[in-house]
Protein backbone atom coordinates (compact mmCIF):
# COMPACT_ATOMS: atom_id res chain seq x y z
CA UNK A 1 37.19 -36.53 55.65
CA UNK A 2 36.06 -37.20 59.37
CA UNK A 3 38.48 -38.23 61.90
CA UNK A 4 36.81 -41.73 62.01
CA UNK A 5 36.81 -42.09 58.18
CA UNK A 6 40.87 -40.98 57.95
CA UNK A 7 41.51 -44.20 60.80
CA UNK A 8 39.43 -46.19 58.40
CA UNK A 9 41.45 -45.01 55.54
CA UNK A 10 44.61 -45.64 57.00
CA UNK A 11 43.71 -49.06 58.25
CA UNK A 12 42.50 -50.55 55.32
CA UNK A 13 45.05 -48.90 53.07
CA UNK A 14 47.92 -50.36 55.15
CA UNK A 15 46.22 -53.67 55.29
CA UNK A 16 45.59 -53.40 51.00
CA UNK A 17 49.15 -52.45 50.40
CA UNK A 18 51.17 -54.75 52.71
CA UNK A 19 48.65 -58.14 52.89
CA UNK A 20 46.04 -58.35 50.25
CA UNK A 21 47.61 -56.82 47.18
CA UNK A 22 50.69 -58.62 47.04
CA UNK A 23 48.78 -61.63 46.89
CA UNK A 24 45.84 -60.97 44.95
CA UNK A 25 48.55 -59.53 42.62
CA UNK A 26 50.07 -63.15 42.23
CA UNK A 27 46.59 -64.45 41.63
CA UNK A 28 46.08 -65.70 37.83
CA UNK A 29 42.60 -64.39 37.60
CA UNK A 30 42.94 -61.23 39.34
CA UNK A 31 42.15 -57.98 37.66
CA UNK A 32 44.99 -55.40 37.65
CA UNK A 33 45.30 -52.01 36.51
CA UNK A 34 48.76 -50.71 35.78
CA UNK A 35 49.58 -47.18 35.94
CA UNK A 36 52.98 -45.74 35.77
CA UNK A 37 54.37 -43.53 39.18
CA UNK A 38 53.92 -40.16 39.00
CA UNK A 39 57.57 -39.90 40.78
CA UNK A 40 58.85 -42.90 40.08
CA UNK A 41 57.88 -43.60 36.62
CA UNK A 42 57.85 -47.24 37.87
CA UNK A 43 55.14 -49.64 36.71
CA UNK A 44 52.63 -49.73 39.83
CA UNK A 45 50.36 -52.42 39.49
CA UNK A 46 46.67 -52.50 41.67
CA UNK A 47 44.12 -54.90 42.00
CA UNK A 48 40.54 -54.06 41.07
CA UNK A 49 37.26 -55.30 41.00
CA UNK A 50 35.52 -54.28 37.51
CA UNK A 51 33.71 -55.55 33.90
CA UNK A 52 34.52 -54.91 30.68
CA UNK A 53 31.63 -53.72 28.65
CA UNK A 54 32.77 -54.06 25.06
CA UNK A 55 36.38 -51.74 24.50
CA UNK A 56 35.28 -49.90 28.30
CA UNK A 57 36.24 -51.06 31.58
CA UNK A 58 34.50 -49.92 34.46
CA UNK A 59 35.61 -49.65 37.87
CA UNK A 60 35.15 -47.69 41.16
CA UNK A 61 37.48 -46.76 43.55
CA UNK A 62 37.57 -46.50 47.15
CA UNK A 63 39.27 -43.38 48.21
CA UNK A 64 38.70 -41.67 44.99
CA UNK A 65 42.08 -39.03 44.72
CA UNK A 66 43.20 -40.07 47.68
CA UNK A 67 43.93 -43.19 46.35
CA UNK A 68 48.10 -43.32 44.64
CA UNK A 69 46.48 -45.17 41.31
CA UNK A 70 43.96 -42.88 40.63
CA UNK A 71 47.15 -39.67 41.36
CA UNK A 72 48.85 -41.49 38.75
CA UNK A 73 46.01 -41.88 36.67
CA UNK A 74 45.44 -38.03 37.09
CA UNK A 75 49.17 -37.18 35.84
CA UNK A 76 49.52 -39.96 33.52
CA UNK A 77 46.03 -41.50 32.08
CA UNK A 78 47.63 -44.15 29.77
CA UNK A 79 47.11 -47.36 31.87
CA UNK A 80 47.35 -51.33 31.19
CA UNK A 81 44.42 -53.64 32.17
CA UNK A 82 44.79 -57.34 33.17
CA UNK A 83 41.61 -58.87 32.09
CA UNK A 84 41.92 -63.35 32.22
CA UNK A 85 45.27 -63.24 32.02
CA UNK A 86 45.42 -60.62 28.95
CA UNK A 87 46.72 -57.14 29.11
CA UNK A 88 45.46 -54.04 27.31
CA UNK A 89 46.02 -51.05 26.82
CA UNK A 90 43.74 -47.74 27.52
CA UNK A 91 43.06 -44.40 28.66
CA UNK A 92 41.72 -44.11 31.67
CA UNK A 93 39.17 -41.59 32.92
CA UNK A 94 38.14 -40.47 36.44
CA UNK A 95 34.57 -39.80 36.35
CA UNK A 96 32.92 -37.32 39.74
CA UNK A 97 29.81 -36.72 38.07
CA UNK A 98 29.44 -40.57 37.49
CA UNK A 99 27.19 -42.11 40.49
CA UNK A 100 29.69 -44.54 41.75
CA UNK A 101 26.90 -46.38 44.07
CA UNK A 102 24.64 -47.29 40.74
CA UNK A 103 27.55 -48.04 39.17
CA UNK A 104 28.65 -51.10 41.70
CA UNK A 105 25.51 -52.37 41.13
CA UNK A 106 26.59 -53.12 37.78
CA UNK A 107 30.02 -54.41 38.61
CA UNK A 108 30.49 -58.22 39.95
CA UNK A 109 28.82 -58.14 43.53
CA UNK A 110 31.73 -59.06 45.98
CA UNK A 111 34.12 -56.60 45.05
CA UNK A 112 31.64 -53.83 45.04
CA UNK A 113 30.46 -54.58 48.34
CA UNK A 114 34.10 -54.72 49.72
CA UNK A 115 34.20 -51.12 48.07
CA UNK A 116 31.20 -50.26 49.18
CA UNK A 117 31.80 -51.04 52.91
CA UNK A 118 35.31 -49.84 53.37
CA UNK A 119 35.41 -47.09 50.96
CA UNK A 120 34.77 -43.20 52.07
CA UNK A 121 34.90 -41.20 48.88
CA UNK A 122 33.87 -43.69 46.03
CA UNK A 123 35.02 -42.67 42.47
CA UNK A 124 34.00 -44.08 39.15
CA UNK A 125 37.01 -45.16 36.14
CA UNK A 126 36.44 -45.46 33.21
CA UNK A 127 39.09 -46.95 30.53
CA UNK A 128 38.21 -46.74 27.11
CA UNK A 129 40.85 -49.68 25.93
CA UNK A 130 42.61 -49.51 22.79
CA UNK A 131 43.08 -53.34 22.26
């Protein structure tokens, strides 16, 4: 990653974890994936921008395995997903090969272009939910 692309990182990750996540967390019709800590084993609950597609949920992530969610995802895959207020559970899958630029083009257009303008190594998820 460039020098200019680890300050954005490290900006808009500190920003994400201290200001917007603990309140879009609170908010009713947020999405949230839940993963458990790789270290902790704690719950560790993120919000993301996504669409269910039948039993898949698709999202895309900004910093790809930089990012602690998809680490946990990577050493744990079994995940919870807060769709309207509903959780369910899924496996979740980290897809490189996927093109994660077509992809936001499916996914609902303000969150992907959020994604899209602060993110520097975009990866596609996919969860293939169980309930």
């Amino acid at each position: 990653m460039s020098r200019l692309g680890e300050v954005k990182f490290r900006v808009v990750t500190t920003v994400q974890r201290w200001v917007a996540n603990p309140v879009s967390r609170r908010l009713p019709g947020q999405i949230l994936v839940e993963t458990v800590g790789r270290s902790s084993g704690l719950p560790r609950r993120t919000p993301v921008g996504g669409r269910r597609e039948g039993n898949v949920f698709w999202f895309v992530s900004e910093y790809g395995d930089k990012s602690q969610y998809v680490r946990n995802i990577r050493a744990d895959p079994r995940v919870r997903v807060r769709i309207r207020g509903t959780w369910h559970t899924g496996t979740a899958h980290p897809l490189p090969e996927d093109d994660a630029r077509a992809r936001l083009r499916t996914l609902p257009r303000y969150n992907s272009a959020a994604v899209q303008a602060f993110g520097t190594n975009l990866l596609t998820i996919r969860v293939d939910l169980t309930d």
